[in-house]
PDB file of N, CA and C in Angstrom:
ATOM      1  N   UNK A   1       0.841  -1.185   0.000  1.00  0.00           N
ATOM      2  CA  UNK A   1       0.000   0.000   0.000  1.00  0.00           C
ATOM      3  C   UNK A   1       0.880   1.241   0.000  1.00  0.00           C
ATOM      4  N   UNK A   2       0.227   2.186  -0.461  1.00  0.00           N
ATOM      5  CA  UNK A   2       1.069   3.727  -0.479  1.00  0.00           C
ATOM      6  C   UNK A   2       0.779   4.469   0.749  1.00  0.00           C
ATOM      7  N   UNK A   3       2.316   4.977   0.840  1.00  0.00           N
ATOM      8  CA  UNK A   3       1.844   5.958   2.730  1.00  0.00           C
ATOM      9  C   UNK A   3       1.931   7.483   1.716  1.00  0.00           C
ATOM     10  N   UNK A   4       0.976   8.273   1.832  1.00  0.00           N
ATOM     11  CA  UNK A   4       2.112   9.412   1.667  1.00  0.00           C
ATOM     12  C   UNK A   4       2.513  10.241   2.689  1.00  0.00           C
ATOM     13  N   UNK A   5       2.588  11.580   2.024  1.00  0.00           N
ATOM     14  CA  UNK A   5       3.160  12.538   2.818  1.00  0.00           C
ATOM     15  C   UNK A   5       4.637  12.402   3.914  1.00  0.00           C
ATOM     16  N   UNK A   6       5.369  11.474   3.563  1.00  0.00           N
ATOM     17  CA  UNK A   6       6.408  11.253   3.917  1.00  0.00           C
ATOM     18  C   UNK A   6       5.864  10.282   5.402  1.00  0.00           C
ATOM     19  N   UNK A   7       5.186   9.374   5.439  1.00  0.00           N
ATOM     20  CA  UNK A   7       4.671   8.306   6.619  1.00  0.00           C
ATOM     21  C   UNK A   7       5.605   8.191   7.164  1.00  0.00           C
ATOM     22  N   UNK A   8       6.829   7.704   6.639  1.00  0.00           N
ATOM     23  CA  UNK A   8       7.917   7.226   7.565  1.00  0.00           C
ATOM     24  C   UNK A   8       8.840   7.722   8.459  1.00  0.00           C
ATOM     25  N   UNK A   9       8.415   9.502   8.046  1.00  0.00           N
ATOM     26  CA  UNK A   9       9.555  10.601   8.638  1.00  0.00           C
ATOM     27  C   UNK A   9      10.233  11.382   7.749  1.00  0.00           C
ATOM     28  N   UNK A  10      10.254  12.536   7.935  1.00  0.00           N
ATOM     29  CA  UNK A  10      10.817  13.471   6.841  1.00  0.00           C
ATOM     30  C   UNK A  10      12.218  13.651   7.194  1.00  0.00           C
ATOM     31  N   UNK A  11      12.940  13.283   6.126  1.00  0.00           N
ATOM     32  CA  UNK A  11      14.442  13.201   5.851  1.00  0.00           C
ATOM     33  C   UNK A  11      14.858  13.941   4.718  1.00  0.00           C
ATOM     34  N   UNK A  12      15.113  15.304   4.887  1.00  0.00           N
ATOM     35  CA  UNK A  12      15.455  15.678   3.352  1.00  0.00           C
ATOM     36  C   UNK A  12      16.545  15.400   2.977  1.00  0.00           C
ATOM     37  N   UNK A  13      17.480  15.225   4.389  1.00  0.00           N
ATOM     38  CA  UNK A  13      19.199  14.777   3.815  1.00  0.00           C
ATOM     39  C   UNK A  13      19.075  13.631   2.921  1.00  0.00           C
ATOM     40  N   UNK A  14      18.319  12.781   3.022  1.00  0.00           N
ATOM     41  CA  UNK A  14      18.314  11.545   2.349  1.00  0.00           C
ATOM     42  C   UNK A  14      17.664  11.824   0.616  1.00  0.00           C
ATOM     43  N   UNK A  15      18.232  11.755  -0.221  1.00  0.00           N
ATOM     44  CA  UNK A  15      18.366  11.837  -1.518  1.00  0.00           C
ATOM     45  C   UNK A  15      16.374  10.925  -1.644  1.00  0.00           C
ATOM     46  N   UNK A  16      16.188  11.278  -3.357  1.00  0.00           N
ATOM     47  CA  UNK A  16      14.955  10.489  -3.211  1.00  0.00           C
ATOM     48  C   UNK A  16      15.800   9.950  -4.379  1.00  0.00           C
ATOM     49  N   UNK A  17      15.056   8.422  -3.871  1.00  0.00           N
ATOM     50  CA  UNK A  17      15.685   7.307  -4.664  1.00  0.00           C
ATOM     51  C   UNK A  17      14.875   6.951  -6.260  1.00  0.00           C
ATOM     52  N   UNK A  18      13.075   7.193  -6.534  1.00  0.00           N
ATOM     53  CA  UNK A  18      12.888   6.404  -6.990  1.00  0.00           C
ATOM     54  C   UNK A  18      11.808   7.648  -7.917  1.00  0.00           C
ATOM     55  N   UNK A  19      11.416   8.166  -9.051  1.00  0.00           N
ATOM     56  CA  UNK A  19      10.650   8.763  -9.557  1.00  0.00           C
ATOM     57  C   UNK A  19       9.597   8.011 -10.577  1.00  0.00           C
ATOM     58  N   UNK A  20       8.366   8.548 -10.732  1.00  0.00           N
ATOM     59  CA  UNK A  20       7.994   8.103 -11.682  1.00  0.00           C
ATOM     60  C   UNK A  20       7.376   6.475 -11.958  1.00  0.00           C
ATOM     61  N   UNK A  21       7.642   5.804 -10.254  1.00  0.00           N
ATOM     62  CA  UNK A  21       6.949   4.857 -10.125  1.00  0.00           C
ATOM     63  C   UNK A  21       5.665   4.471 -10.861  1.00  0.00           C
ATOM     64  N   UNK A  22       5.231   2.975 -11.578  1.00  0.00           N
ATOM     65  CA  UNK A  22       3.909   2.354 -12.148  1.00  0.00           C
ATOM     66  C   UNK A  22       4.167   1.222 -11.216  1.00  0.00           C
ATOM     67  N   UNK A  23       3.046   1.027 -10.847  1.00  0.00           N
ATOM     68  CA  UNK A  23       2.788  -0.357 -10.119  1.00  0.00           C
ATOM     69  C   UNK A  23       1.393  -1.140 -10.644  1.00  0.00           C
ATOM     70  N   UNK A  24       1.795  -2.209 -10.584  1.00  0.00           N
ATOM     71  CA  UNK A  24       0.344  -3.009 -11.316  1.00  0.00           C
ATOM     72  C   UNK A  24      -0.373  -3.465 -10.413  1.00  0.00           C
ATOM     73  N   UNK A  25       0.001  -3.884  -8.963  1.00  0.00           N
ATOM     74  CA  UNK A  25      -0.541  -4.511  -8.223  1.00  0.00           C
ATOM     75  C   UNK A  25      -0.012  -5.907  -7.978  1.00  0.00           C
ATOM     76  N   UNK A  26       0.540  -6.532  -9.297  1.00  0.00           N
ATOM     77  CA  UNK A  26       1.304  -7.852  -9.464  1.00  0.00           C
ATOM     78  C   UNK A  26       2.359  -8.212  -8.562  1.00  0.00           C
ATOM     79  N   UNK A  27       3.423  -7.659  -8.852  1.00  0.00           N
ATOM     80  CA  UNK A  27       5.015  -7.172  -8.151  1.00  0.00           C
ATOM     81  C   UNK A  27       4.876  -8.250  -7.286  1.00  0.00           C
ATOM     82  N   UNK A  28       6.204  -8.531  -6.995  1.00  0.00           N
ATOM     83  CA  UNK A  28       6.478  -8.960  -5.631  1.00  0.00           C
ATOM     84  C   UNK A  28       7.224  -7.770  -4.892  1.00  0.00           C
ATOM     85  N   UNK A  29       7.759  -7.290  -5.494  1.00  0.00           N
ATOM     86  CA  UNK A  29       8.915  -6.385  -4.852  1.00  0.00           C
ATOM     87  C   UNK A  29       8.427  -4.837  -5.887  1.00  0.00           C
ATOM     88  N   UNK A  30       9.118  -4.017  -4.533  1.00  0.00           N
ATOM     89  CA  UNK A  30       8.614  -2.238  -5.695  1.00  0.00           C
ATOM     90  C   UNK A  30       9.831  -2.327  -6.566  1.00  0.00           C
ATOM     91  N   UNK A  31      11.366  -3.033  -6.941  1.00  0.00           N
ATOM     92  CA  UNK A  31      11.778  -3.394  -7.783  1.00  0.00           C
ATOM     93  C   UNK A  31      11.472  -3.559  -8.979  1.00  0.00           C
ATOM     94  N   UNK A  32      10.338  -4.496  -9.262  1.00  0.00           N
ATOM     95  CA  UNK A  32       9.755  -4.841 -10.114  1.00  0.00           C
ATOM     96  C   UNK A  32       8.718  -3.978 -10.843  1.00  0.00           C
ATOM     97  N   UNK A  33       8.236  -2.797 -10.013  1.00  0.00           N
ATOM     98  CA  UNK A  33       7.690  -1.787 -10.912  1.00  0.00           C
ATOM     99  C   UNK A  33       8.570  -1.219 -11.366  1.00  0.00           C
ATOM    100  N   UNK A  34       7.775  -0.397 -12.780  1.00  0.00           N
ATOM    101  CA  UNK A  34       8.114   0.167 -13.771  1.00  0.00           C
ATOM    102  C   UNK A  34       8.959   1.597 -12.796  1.00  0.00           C
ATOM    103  N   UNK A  35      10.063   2.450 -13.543  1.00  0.00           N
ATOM    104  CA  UNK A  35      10.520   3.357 -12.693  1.00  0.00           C
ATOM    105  C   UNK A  35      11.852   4.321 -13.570  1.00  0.00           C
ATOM    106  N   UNK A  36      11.915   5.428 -13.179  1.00  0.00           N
ATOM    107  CA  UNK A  36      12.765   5.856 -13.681  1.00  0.00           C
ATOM    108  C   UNK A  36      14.092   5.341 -13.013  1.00  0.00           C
ATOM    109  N   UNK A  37      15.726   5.828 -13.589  1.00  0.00           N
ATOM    110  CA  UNK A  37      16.676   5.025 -13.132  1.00  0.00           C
ATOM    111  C   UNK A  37      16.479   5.617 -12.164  1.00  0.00           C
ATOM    112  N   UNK A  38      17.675   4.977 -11.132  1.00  0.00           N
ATOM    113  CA  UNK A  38      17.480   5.493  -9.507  1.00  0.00           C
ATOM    114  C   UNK A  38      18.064   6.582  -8.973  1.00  0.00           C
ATOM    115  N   UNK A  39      17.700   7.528  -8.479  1.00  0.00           N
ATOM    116  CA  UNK A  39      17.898   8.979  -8.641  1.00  0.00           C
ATOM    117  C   UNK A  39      17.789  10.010  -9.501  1.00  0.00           C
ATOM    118  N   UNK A  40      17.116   9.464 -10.488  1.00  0.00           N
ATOM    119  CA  UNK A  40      16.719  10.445 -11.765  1.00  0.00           C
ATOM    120  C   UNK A  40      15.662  10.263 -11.278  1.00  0.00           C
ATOM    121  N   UNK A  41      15.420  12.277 -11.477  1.00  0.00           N
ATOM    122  CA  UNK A  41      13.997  12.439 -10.938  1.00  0.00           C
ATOM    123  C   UNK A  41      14.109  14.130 -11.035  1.00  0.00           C
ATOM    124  N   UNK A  42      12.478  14.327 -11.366  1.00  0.00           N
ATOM    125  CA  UNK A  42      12.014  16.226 -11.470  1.00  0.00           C
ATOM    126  C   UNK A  42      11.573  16.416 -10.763  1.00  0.00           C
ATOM    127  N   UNK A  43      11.368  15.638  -9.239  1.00  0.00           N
ATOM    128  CA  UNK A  43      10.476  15.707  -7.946  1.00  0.00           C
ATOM    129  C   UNK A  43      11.187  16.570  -6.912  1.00  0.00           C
ATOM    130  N   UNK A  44      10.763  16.874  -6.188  1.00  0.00           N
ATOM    131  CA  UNK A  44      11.248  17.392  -4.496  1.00  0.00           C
ATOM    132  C   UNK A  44      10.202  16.995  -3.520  1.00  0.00           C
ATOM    133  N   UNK A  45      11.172  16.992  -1.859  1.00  0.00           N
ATOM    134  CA  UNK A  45      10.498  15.830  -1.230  1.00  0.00           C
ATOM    135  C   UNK A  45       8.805  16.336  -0.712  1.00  0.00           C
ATOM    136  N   UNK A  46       8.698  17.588  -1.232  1.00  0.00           N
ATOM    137  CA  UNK A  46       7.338  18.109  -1.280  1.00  0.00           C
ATOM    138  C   UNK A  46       6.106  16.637  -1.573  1.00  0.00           C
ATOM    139  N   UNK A  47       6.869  16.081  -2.427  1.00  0.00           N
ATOM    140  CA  UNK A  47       6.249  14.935  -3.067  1.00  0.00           C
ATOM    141  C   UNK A  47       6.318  13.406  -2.321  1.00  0.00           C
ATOM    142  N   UNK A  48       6.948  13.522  -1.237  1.00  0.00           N
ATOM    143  CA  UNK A  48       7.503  12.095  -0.633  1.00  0.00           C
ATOM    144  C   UNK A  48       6.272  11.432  -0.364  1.00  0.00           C
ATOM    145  N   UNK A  49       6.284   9.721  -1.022  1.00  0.00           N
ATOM    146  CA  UNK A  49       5.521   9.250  -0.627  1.00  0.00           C
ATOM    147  C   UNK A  49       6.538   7.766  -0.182  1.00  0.00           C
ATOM    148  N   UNK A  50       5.711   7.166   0.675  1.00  0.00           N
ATOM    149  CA  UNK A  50       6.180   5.507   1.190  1.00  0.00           C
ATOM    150  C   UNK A  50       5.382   4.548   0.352  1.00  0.00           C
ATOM    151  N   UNK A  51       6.079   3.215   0.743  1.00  0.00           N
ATOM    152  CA  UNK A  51       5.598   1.922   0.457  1.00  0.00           C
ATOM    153  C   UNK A  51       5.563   0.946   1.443  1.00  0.00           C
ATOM    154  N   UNK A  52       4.498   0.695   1.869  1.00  0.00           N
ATOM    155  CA  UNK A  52       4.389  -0.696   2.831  1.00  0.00           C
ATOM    156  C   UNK A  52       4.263  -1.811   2.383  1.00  0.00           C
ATOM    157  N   UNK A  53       4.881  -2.881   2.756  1.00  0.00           N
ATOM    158  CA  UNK A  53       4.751  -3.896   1.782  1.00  0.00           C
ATOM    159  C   UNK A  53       4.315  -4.965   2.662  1.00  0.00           C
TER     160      UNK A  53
END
């Protein structure tokens, strides 16, 4: 499931890893969704969202 608003704690030191996420629902892992490479990204953490798995 998706947390947003930064659920886990707001860290801006911490780089965002993952932009542009598709998820099908399928996945085993958020790996396996679709994604830009890792750290390419037009986001800021304005945008932080989580993943619970």
């Amino acid at each position: 499931s998706a947390v947003c608003c930064a659920g886990f704690g707001n860290n801006t030191s911490l780089g965002i890893f993952l932009d542009d996420v598709m998820c099908s629902g399928h996945e085993s892992s958020i790996y396996n969704c679709s994604h830009n490479p890792w750290y390419s990204h037009n986001c800021g953490h304005h945008e932080d969202a989580g993943v619970r798995c």
